[in-house]
Each structure stands twice: as structure tokens, then as C-alpha cells.
Protein backbone atom coordinates (compact mmCIF):
# COMPACT_ATOMS: atom_id res chain seq x y z
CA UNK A 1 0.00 0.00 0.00
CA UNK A 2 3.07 2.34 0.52
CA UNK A 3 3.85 2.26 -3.00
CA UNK A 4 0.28 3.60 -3.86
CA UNK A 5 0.01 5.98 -1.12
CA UNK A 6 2.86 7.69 -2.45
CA UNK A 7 2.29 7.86 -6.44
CA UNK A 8 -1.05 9.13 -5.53
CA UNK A 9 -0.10 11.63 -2.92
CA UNK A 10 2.64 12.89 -5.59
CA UNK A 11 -0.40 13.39 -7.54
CA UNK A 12 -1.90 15.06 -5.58
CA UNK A 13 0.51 17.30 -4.66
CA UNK A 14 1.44 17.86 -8.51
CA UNK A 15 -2.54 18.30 -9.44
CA UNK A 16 -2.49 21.13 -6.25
CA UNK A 17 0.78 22.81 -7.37
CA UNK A 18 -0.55 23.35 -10.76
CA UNK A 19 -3.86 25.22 -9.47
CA UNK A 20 -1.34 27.41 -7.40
CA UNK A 21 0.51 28.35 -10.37
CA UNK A 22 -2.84 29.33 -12.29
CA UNK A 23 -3.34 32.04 -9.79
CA UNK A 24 -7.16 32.14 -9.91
CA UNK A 25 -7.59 30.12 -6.50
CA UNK A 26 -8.11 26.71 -8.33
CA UNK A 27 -6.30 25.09 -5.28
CA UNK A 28 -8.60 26.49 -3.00
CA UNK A 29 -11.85 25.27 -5.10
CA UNK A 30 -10.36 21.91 -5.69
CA UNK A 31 -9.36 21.48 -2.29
CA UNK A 32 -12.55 22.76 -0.99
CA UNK A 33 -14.20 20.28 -3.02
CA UNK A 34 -11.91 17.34 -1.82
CA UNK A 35 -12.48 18.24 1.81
CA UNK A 36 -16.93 18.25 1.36
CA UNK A 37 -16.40 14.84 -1.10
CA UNK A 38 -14.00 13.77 2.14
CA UNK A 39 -17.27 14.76 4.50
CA UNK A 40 -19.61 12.75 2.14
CA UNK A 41 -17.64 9.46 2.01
CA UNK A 42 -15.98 8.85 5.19
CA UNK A 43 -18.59 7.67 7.13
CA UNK A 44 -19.17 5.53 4.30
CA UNK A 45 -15.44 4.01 4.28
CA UNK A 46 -15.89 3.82 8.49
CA UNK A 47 -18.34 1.59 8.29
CA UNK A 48 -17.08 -0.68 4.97
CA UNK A 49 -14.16 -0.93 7.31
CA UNK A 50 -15.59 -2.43 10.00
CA UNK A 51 -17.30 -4.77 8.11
CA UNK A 52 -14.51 -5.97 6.54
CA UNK A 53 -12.70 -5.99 9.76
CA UNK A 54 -15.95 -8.22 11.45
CA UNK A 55 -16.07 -10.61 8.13
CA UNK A 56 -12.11 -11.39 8.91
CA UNK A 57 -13.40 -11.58 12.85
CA UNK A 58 -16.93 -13.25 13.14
CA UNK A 59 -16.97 -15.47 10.04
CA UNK A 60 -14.57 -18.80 10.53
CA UNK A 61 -11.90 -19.30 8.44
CA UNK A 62 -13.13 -22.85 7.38
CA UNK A 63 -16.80 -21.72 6.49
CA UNK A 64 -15.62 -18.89 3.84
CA UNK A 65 -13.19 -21.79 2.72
CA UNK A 66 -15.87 -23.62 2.19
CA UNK A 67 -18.27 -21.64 0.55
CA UNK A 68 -15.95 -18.72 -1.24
CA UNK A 69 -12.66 -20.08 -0.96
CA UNK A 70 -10.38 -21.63 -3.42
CA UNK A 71 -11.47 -25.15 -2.83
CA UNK A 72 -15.58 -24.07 -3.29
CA UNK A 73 -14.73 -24.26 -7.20
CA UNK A 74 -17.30 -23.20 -9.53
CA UNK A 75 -19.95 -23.04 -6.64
CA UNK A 76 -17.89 -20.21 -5.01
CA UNK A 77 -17.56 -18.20 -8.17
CA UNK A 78 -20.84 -18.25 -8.39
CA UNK A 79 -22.09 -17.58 -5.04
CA UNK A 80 -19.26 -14.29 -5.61
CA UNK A 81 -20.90 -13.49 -8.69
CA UNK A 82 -24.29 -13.15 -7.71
CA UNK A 83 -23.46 -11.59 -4.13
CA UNK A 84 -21.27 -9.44 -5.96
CA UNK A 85 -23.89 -8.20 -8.37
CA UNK A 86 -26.30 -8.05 -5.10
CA UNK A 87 -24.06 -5.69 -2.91
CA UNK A 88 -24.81 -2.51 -2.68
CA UNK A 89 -23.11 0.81 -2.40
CA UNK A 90 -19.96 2.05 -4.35
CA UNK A 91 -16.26 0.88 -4.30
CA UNK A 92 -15.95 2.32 -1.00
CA UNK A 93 -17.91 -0.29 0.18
CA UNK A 94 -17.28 -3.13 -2.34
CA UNK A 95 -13.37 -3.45 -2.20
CA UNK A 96 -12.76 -3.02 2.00
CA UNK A 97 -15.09 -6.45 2.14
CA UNK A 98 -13.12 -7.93 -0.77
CA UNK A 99 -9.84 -7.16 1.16
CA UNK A 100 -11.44 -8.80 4.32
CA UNK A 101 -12.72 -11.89 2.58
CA UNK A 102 -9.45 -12.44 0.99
CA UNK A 103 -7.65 -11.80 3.99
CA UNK A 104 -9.74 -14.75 5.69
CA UNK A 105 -9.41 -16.76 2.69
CA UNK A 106 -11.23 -16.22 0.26
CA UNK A 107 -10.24 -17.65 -3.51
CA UNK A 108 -9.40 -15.20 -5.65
CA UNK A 109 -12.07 -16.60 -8.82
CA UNK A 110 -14.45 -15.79 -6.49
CA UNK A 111 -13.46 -12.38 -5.27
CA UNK A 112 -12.95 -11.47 -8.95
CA UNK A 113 -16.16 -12.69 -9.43
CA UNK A 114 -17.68 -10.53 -6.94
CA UNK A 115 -16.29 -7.13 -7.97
CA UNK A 116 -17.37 -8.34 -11.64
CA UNK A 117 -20.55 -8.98 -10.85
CA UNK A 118 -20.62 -5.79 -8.85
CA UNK A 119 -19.67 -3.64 -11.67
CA UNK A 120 -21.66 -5.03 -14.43
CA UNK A 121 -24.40 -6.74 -12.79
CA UNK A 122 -25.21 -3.84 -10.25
CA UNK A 123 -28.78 -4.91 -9.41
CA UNK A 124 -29.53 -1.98 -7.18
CA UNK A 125 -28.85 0.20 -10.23
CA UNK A 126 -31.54 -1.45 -12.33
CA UNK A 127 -34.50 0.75 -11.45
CA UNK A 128 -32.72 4.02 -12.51
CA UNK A 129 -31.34 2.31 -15.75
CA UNK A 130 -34.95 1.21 -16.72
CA UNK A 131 -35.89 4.37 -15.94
CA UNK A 132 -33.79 6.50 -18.16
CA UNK A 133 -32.83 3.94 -21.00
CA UNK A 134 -35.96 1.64 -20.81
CA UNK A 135 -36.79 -2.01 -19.71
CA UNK A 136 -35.92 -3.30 -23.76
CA UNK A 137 -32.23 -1.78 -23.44
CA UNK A 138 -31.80 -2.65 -19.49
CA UNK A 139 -32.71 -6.40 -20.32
CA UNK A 140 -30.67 -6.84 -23.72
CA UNK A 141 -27.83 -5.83 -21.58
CA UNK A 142 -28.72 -7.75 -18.88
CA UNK A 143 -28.18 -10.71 -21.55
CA UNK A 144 -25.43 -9.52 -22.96
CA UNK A 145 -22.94 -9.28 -19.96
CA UNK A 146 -24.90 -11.80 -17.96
CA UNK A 147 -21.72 -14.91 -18.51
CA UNK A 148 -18.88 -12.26 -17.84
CA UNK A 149 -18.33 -12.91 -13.64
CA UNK A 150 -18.48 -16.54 -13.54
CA UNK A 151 -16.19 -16.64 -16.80
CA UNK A 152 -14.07 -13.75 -14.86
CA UNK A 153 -13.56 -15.54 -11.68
CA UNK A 154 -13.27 -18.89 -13.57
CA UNK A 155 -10.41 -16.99 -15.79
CA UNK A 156 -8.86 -15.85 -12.24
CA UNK A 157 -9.14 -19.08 -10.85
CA UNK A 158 -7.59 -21.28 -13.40
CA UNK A 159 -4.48 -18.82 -13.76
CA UNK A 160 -4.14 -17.23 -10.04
CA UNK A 161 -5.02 -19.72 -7.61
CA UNK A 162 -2.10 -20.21 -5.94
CA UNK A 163 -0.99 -16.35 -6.53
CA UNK A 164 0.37 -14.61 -3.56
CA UNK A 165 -1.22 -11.14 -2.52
């Protein structure tokens, strides 16, 4: 995480510098901006956290093994998929419960699984898709991407079972 912390902080920094040097108080908007988004989201990542942090806690080792784990096989990658496309909420909330469930052993086919089936599943984003593009364009692309997490985590499976992260 160093690694990370310190490209994007550079970033930052960079990205902050540059409004300075325009001279028409783009820092201060931007980091005004940062600071209410910062507001908005925290509580948000709080609580993800601790979720992730009870999953690792409450839920034994042997029963994620056994139902999301390397070893579940194609059950697991489904059971990711669909919970995956079930979860609610924004990456704030999606990857701190990834990192937990890996962390207590989760398989990795079935943790890309969920995030794929989070991103392109997304039921909780179905009513406002029907709404604005219709229930004929929300279903054909329903269809369309409906194979793409199971064949994901499969993918990840096959090649990065044994990978260390």
C-alpha cells in the first residue's frame, strides 16, 4: 500500500501545485471540493471498514473456505458473482469487504467474481437504468454481460489460484 500511497499523494501534490501556479484560487476550489467529497464518504469508508474488519473476525476461516474459498470451485464463483452483483453501495464499500474476505481466505475466482458482478451486474442500479434507457435496453444488456463474472472468476481461478497477494 506504501507504494500507492505515495504515487497518488505525488499526484496530488502535482494536481495542487498546478492550481497554485494558475493564480485564480483553483487550489482552494479543488481542495474545498476534496475536503466536502471527504465529508460525504468517510462515514461511508468507516463503516465498509468495519465490516470488513468483522467478516475477517466473526466469520470462521473454514466456512468462507468452504463456501468462497479456493477449494468451493465453480460453486464459489458463483455464489461471488451473484453476491457481488447483489451488494450494494460504491467501491468504498465493495473493495474493503473484498480485502477482508481475501484476507480470511477467500479464492481469488471468487473475489474477482464478486467485484465483476458488482460492476456489471449492479442490481440496485436497475431501477434508474430502466428508468432513463428503458426495460428493452436494461434487459438486452442484462443478456449480454450476464456470462462475464463466472467466466471472470473462472479466468482468475484457473491462472491465479495459488498467486500470492
Amino acid at each position: 500500500m506504501l507504494i500507492p500511497t505515495l504515487i497518488l499523494g505525488a499526484i496530488a501534490l502535482i494536481l495542487v501545485l498546478i492550481g497554485v501556479l494558475m493564480g485564480n484560487g483553483a487550489h482552494v476550489t479543488g481542495l474545498k471540493a476534496a475536503w466536502i467529497m471527504t465529508i460525504q464518504v468517510l462515514p461511508l469508508l468507516i463503516f465498509a471498514f468495519i465490516v470488513a474488519g468483522m467478516v475477517q473476525v466473526l466469520i470462521p476461516g473454514e466456512i468462507i473456505a468452504k463456501w468462497v474459498g479456493a477449494e468451493s470451485g465453480f460453486r464459489g464463483i458463483l455464489i461471488g458473482s451473484i453476491a457481488g452483483g447483489l451488494s450494494p453501495g460504491g467501491p468504498y464499500v465493495s473493495l474493503p469487504i473484498v480485502a477482508g474476505l481475501l484476507k480470511s481466505g477467500a479464492g481469488v475466482g471468487t473475489m474477482v467474481a464478486f467485484l465483476t458482478g458488482w460492476s456489471i451486474w449492479a442490481v440496485g442500479r436497475i431501477p434508474m437504468e430502466v428508468g432513463i434507457l428503458g426495460w428493452k435496453f436494461t434487459l438486452i444488456r442484462i443478456a449480454s454481460t450476464f456470462i462475464f463474472p463466472p467466466i471472470a472468476g473462472y479466468i482468475a481461478h484457473l491462472f491465479f489460484s495459488n498467486a500470492k497477494l
